[in-house]
N, C-alpha and C. Protein backbone atom coordinates (compact mmCIF):
# COMPACT_ATOMS: atom_id res chain seq x y z
N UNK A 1 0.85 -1.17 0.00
CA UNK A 1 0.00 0.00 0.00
C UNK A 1 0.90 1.24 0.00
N UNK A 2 0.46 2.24 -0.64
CA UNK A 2 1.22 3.63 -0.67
C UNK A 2 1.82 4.18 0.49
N UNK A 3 2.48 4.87 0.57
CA UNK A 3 3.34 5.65 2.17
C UNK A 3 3.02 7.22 1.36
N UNK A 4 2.58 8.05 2.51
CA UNK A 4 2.15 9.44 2.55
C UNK A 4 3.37 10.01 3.41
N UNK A 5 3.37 11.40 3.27
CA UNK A 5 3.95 12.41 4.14
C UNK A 5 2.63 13.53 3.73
N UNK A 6 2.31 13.79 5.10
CA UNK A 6 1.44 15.00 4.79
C UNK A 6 1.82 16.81 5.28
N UNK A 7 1.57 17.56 5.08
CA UNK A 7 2.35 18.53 6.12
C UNK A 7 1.37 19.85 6.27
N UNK A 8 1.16 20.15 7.37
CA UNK A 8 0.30 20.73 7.96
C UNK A 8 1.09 21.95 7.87
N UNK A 9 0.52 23.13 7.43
CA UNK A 9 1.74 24.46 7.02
C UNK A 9 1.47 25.28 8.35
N UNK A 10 0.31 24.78 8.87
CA UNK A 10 0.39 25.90 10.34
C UNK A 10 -1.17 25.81 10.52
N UNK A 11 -0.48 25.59 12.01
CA UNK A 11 -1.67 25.19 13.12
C UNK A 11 -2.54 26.01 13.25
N UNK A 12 -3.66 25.92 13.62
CA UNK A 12 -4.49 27.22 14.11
C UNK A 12 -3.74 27.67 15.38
N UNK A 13 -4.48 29.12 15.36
CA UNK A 13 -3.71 29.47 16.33
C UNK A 13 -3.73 29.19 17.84
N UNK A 14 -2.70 29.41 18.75
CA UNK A 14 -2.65 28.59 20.09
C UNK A 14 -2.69 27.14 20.31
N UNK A 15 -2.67 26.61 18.76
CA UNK A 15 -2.76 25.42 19.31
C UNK A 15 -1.31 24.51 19.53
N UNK A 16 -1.21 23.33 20.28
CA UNK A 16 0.26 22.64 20.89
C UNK A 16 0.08 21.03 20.35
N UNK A 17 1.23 21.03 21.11
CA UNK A 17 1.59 19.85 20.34
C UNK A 17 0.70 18.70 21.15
N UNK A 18 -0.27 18.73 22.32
CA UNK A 18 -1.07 17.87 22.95
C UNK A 18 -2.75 18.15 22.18
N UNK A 19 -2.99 19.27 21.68
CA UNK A 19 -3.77 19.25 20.57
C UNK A 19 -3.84 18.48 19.20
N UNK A 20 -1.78 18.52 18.75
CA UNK A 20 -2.12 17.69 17.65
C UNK A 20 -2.05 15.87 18.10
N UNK A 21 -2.01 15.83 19.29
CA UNK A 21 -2.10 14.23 20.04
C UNK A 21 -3.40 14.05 20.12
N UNK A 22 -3.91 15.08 20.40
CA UNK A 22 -5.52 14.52 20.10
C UNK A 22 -6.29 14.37 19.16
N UNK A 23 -5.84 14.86 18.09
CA UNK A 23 -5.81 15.15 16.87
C UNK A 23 -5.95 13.66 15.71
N UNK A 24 -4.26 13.09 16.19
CA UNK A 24 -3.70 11.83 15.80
C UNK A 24 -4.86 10.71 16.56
N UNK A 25 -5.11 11.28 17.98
CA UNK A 25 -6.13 10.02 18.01
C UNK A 25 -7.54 9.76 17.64
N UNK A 26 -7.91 10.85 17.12
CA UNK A 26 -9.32 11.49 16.36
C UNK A 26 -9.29 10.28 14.81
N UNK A 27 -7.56 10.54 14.64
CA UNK A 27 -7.46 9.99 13.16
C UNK A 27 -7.85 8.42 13.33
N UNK A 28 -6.40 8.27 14.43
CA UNK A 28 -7.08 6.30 14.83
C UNK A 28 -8.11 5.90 14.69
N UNK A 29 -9.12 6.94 15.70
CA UNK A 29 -10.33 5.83 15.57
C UNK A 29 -11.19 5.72 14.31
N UNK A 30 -10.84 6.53 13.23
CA UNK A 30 -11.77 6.80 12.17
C UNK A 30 -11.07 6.08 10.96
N UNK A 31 -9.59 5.83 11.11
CA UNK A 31 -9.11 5.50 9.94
C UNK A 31 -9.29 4.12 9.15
N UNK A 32 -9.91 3.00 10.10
CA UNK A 32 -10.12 1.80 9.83
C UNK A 32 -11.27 1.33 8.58
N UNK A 33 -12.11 2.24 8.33
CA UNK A 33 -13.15 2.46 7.71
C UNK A 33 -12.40 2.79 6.07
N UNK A 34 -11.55 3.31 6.24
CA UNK A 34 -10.82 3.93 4.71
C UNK A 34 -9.92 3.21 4.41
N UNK A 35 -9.67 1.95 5.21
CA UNK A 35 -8.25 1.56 4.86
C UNK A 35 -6.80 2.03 5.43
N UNK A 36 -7.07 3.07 5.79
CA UNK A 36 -5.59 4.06 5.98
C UNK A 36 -5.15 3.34 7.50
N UNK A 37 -3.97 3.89 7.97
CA UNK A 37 -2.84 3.29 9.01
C UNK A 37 -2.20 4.70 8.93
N UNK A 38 -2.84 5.68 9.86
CA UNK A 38 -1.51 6.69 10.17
C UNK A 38 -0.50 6.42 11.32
N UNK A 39 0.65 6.22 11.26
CA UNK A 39 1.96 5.50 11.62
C UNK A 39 2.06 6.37 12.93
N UNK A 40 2.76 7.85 12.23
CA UNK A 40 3.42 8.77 12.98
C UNK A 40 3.27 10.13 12.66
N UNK A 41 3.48 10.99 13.21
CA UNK A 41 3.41 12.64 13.71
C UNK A 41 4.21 12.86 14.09
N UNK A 42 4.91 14.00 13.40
CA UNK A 42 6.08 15.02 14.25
C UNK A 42 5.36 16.39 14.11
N UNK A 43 5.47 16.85 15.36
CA UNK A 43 5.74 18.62 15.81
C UNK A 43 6.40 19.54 15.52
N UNK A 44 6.30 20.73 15.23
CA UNK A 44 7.28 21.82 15.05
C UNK A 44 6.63 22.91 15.45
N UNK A 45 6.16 22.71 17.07
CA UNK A 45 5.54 23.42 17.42
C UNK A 45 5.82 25.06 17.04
N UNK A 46 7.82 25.29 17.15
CA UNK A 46 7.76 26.72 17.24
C UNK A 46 7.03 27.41 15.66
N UNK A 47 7.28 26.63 14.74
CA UNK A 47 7.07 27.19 13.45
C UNK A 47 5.23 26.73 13.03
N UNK A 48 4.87 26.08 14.20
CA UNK A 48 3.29 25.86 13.66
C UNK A 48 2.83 24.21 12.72
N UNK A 49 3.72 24.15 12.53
CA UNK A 49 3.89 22.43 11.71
C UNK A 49 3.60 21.26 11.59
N UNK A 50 2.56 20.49 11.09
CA UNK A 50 2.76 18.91 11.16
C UNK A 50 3.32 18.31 10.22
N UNK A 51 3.82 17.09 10.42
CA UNK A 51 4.04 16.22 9.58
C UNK A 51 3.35 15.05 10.26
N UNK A 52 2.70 14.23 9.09
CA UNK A 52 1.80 12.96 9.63
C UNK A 52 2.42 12.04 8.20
N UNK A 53 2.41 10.68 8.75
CA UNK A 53 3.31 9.39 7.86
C UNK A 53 2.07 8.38 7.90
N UNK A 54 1.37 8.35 7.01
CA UNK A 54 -0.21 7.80 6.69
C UNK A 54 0.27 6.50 5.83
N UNK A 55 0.02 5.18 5.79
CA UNK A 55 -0.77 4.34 4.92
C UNK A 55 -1.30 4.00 4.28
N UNK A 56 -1.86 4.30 3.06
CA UNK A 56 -3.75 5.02 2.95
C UNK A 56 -3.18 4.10 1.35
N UNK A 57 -4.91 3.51 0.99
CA UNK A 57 -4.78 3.40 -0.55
C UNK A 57 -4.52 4.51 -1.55
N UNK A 58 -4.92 5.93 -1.19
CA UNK A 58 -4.63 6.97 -1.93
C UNK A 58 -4.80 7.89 -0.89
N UNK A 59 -4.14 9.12 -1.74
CA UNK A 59 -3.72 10.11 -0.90
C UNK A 59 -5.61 10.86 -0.40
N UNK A 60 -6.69 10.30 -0.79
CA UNK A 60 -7.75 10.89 -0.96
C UNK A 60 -8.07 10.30 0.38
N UNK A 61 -8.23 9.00 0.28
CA UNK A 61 -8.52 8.23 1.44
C UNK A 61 -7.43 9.11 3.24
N UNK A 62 -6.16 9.24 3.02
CA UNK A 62 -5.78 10.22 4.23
C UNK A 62 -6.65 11.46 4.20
N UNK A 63 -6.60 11.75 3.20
CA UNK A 63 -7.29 13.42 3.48
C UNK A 63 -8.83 13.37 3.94
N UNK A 64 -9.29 12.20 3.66
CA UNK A 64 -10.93 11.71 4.39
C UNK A 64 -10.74 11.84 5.44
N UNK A 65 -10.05 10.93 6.18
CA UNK A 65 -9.56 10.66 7.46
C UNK A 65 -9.48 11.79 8.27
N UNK A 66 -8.25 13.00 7.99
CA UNK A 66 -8.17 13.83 8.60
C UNK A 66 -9.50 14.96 8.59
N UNK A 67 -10.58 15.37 7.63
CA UNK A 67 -11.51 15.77 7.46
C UNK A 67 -12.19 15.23 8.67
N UNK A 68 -12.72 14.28 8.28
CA UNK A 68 -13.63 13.36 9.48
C UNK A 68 -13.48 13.65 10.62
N UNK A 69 -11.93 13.18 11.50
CA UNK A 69 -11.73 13.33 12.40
C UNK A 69 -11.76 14.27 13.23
N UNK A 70 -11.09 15.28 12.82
CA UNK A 70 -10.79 16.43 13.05
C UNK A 70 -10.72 17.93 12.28
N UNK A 71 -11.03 17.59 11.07
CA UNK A 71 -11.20 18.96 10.26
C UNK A 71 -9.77 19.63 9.66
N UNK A 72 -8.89 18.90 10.31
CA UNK A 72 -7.39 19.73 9.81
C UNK A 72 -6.55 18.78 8.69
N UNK A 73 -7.08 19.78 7.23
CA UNK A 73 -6.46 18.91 6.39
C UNK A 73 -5.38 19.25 6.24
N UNK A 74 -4.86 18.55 5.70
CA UNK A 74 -2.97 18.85 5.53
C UNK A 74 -3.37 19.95 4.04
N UNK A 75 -2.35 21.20 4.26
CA UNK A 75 -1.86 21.76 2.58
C UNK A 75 -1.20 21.29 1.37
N UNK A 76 -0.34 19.74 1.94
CA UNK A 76 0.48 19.35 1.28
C UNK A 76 0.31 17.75 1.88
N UNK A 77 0.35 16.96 0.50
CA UNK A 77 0.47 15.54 0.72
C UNK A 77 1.62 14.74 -0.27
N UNK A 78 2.46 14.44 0.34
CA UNK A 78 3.49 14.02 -0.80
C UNK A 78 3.58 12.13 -0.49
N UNK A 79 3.50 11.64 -1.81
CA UNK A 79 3.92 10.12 -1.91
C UNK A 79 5.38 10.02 -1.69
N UNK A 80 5.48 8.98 -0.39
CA UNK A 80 7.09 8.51 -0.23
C UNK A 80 7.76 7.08 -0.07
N UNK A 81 8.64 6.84 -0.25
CA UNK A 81 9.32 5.64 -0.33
C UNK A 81 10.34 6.11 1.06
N UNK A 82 9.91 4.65 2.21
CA UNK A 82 10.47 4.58 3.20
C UNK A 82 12.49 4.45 2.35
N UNK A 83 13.28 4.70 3.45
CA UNK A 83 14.62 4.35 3.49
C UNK A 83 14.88 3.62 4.29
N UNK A 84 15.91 2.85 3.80
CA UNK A 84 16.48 1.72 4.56
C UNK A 84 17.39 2.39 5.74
């Protein structure tokens, strides 16, 4: 199945990095329905930032997910090939 990088260009405002944890678990419980497996999340809190590492049959199916869950779609979704 495909590997995503998604990237969130900036948070609403005030929000932290225990927002986007709740966020990620909004995604869990919804993602089973689409197929998708979001892995992992990194922070950048000072600059406003996500990055999320999704599963998904297509990049449409993550962007459901995050809609659903939580409303915060990523600006940017790029297809990636893990490294060894």
């Amino acid at each position: 199945m495909p590997l995503f990088m998604d990237v969130h260009e900036s948070l609403p405002d005030g929000a932290t990095a225990t927002d986007v944890a709740n966020a990620h678990k909004a995604d869990l419980e919804t993602q089973a329905q689409y197929g998708v497996d979001y892995r992992s999340y990194w922070v950048d809190e000072a600059n406003g930032k996500v990055f999320c590492l999704v599963e998904a049959p297509d990049a449409d199916a993550a962007i459901t997910v995050h809609r659903e869950a939580h409303g915060l779609v990523a600006d940017k979704i790029y297809e990636v090939t893990a490294g060894q």
